[in-house]
N, C-alpha and C. Protein backbone atom coordinates (compact mmCIF):
# COMPACT_ATOMS: atom_id res chain seq x y z
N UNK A 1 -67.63 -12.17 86.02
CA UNK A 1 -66.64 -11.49 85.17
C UNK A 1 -65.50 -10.99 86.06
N UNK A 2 -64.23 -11.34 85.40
CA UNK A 2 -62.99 -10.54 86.54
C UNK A 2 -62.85 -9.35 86.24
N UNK A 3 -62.11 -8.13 86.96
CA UNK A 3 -61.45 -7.46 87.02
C UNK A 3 -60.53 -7.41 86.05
N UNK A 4 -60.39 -5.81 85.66
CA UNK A 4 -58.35 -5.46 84.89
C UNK A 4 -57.71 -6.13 85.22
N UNK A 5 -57.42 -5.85 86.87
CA UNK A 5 -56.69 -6.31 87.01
C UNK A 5 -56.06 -7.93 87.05
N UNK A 6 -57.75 -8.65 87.55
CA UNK A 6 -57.23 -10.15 87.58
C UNK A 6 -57.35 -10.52 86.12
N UNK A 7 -57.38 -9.66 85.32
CA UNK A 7 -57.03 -9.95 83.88
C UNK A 7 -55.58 -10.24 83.39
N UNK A 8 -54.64 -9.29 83.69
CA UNK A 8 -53.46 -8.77 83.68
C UNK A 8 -52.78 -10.16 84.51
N UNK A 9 -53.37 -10.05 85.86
CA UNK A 9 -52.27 -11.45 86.80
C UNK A 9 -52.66 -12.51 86.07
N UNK A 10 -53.96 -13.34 85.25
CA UNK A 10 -54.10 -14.31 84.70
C UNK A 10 -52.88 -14.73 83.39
N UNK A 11 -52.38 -13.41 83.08
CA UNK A 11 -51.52 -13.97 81.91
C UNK A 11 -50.33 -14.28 82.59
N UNK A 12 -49.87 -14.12 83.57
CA UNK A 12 -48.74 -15.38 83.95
C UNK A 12 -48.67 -16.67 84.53
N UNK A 13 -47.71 -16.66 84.34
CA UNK A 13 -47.82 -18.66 84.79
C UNK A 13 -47.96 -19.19 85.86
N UNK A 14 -48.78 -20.37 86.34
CA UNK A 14 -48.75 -20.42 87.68
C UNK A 14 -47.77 -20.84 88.18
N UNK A 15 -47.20 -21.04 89.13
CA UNK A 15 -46.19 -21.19 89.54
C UNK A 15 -45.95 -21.68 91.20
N UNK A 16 -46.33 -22.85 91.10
CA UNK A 16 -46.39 -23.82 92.40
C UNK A 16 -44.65 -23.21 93.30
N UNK A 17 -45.33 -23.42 94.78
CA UNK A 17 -44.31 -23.19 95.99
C UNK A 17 -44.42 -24.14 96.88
N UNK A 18 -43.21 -24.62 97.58
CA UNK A 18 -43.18 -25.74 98.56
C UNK A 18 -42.61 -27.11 97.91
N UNK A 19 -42.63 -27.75 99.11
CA UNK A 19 -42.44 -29.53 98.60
C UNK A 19 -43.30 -30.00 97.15
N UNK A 20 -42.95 -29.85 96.14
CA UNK A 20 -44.02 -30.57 95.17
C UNK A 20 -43.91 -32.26 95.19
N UNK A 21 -43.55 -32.44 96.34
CA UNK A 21 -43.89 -33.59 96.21
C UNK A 21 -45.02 -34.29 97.72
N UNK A 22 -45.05 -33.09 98.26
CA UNK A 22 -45.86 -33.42 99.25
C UNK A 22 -46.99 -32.13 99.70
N UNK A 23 -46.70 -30.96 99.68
CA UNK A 23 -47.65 -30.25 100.12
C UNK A 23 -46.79 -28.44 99.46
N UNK A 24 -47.82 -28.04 98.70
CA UNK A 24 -47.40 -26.96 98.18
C UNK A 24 -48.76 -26.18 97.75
N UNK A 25 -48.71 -24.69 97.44
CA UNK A 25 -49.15 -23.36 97.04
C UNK A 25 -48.48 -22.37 95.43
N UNK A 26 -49.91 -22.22 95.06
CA UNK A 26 -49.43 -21.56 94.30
C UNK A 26 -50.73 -20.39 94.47
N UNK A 27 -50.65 -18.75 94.32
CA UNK A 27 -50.87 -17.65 94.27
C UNK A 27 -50.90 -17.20 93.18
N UNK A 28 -52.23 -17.17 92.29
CA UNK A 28 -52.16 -16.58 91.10
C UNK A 28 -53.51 -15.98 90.80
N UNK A 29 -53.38 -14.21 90.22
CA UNK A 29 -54.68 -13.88 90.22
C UNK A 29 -55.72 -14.02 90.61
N UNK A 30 -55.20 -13.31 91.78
CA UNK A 30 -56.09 -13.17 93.05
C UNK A 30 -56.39 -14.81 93.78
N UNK A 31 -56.15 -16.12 93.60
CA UNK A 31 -56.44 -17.07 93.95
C UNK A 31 -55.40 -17.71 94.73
N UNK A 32 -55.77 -18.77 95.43
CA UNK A 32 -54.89 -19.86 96.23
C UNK A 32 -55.19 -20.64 95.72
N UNK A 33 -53.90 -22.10 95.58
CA UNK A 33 -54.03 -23.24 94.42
C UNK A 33 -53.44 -23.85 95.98
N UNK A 34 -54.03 -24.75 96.44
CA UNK A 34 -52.99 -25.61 97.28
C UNK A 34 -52.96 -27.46 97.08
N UNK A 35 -51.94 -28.01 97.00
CA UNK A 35 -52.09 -29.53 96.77
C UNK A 35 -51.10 -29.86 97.93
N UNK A 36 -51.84 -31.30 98.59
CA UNK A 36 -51.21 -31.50 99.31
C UNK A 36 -51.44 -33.81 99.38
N UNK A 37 -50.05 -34.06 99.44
CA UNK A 37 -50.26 -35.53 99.72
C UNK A 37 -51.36 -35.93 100.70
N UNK A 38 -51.66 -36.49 100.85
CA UNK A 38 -52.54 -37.75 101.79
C UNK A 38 -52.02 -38.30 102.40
N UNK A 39 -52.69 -39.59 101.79
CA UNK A 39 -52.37 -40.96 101.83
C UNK A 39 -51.66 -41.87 100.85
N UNK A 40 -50.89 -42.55 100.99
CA UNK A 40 -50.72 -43.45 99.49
C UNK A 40 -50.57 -42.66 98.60
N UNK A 41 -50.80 -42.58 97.57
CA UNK A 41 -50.94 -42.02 96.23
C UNK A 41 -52.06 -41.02 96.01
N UNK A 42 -53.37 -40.46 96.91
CA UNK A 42 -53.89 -39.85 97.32
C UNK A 42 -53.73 -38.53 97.91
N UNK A 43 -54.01 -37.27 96.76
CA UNK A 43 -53.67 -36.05 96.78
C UNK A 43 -55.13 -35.44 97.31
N UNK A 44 -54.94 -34.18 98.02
CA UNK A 44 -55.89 -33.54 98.17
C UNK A 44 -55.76 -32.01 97.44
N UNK A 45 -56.41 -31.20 96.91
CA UNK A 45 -56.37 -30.46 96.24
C UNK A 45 -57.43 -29.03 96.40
N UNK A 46 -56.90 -27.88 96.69
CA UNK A 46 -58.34 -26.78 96.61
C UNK A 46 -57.99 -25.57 96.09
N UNK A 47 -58.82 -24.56 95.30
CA UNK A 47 -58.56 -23.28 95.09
C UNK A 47 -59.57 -22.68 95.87
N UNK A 48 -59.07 -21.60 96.55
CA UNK A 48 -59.38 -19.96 97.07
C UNK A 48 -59.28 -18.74 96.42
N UNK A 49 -60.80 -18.34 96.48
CA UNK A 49 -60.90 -16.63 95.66
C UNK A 49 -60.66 -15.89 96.91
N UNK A 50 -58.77 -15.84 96.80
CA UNK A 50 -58.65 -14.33 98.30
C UNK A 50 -58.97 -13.09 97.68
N UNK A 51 -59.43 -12.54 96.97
CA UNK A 51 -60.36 -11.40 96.73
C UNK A 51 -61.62 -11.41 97.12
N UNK A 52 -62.33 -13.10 97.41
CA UNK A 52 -63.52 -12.59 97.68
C UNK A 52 -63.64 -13.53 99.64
N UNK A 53 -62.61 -12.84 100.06
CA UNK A 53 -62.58 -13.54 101.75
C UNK A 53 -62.76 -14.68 101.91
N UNK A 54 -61.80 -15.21 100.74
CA UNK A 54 -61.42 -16.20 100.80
C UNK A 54 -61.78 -17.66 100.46
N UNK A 55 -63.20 -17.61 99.90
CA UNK A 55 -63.91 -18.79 99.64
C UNK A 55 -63.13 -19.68 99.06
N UNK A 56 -64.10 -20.81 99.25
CA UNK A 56 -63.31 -22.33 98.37
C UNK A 56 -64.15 -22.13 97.40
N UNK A 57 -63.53 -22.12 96.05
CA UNK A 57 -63.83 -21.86 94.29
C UNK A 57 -64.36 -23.15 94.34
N UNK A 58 -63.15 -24.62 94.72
CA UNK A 58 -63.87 -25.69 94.39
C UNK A 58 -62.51 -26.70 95.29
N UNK A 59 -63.19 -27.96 95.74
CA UNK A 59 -61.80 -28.68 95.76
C UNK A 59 -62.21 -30.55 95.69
N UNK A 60 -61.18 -31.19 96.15
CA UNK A 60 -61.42 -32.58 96.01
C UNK A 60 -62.42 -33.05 96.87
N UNK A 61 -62.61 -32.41 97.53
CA UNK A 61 -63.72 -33.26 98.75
C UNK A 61 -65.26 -33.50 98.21
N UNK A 62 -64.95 -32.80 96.74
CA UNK A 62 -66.37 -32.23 95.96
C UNK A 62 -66.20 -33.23 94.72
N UNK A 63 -65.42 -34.60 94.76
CA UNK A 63 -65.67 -35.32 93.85
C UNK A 63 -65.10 -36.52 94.50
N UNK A 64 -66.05 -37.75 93.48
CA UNK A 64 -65.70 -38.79 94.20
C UNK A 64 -64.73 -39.53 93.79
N UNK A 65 -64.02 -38.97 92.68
CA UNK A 65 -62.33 -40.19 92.12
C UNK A 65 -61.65 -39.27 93.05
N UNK A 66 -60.54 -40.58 93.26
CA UNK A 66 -59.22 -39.70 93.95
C UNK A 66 -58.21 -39.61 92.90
N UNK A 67 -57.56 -38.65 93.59
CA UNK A 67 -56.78 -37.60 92.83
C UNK A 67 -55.25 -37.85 92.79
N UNK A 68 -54.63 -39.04 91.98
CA UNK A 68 -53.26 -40.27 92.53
C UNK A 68 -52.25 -39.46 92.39
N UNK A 69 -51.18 -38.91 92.81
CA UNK A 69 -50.32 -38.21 92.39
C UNK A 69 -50.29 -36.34 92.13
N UNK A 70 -49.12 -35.75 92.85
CA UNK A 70 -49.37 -34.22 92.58
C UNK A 70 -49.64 -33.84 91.06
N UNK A 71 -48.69 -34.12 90.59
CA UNK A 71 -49.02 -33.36 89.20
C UNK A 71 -50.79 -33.45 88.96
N UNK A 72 -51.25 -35.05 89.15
CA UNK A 72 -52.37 -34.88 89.05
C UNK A 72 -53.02 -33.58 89.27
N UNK A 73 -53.37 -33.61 90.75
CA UNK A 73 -54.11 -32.85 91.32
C UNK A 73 -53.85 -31.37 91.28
N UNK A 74 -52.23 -31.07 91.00
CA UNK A 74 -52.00 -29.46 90.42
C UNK A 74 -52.63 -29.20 89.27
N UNK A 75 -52.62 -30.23 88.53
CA UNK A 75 -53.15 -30.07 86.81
C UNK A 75 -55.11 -29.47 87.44
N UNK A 76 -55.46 -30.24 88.12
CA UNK A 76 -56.61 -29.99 88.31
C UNK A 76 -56.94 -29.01 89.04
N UNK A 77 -56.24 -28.46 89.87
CA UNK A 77 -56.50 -26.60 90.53
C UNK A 77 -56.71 -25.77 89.81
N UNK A 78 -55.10 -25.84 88.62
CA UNK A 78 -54.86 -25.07 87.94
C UNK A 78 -56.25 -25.07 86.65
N UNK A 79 -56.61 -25.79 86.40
CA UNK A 79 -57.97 -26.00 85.23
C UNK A 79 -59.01 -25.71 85.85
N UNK A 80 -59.37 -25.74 87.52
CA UNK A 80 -60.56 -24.98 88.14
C UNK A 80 -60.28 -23.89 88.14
N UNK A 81 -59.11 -23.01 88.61
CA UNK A 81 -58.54 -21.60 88.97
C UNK A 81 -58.91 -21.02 87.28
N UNK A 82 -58.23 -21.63 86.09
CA UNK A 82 -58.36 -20.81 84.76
C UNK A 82 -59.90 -20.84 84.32
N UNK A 83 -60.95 -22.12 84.98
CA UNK A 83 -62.08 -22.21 84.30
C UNK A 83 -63.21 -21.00 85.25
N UNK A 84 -62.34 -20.97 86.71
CA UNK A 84 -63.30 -20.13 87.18
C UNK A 84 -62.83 -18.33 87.26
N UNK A 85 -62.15 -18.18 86.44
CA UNK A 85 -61.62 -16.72 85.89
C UNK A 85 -62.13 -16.42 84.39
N UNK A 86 -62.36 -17.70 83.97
CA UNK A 86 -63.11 -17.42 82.71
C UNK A 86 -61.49 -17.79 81.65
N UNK A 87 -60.44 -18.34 82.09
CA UNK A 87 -59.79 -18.62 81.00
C UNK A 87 -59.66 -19.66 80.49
N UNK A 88 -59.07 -19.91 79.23
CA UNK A 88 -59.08 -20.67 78.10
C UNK A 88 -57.69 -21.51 78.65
């Protein structure tokens, strides 16, 4: 269960930083979203709970399709980051 507060930061939008086309961050309720190119068409992708020192929530190395393109792989942070806060 989160916090007030990571209640409150969940209702805004995430909001990716950096090259989106090669390696970028986004910081949202309490978490790190980072995507970053590869190879080819091959994105790598992870979220961090920095409230809880930092762990990896979840990332690509933890599945076996690859992840073709950023948007891809932002779409997919962002749906681990809301599924592991408990949002809809």
């Amino acid at each position: 269960m989160i916090d007030d507060k990571r209640k409150i930061l969940a209702k805004e939008p995430i909001v990716w930083q950096g090259d989106l086309s090669d390696d970028c961050t986004a910081e949202w309720a309490g978490l790190m979203l980072r995507a970053e190119w590869m190879d080819e068409d091959y994105w790598w992708w992870a979220v961090y709970d920095m409230e809880m020192n930092e762990i990896t929530v979840d990332s690509s190395n933890e599945y076996p399709e690859e992840f073709k393109g950023g948007v891809v792989a932002r779409a997919k942070a962002e749906s681990i980051a809301k599924a592991y806060l408990g949002i809809d």
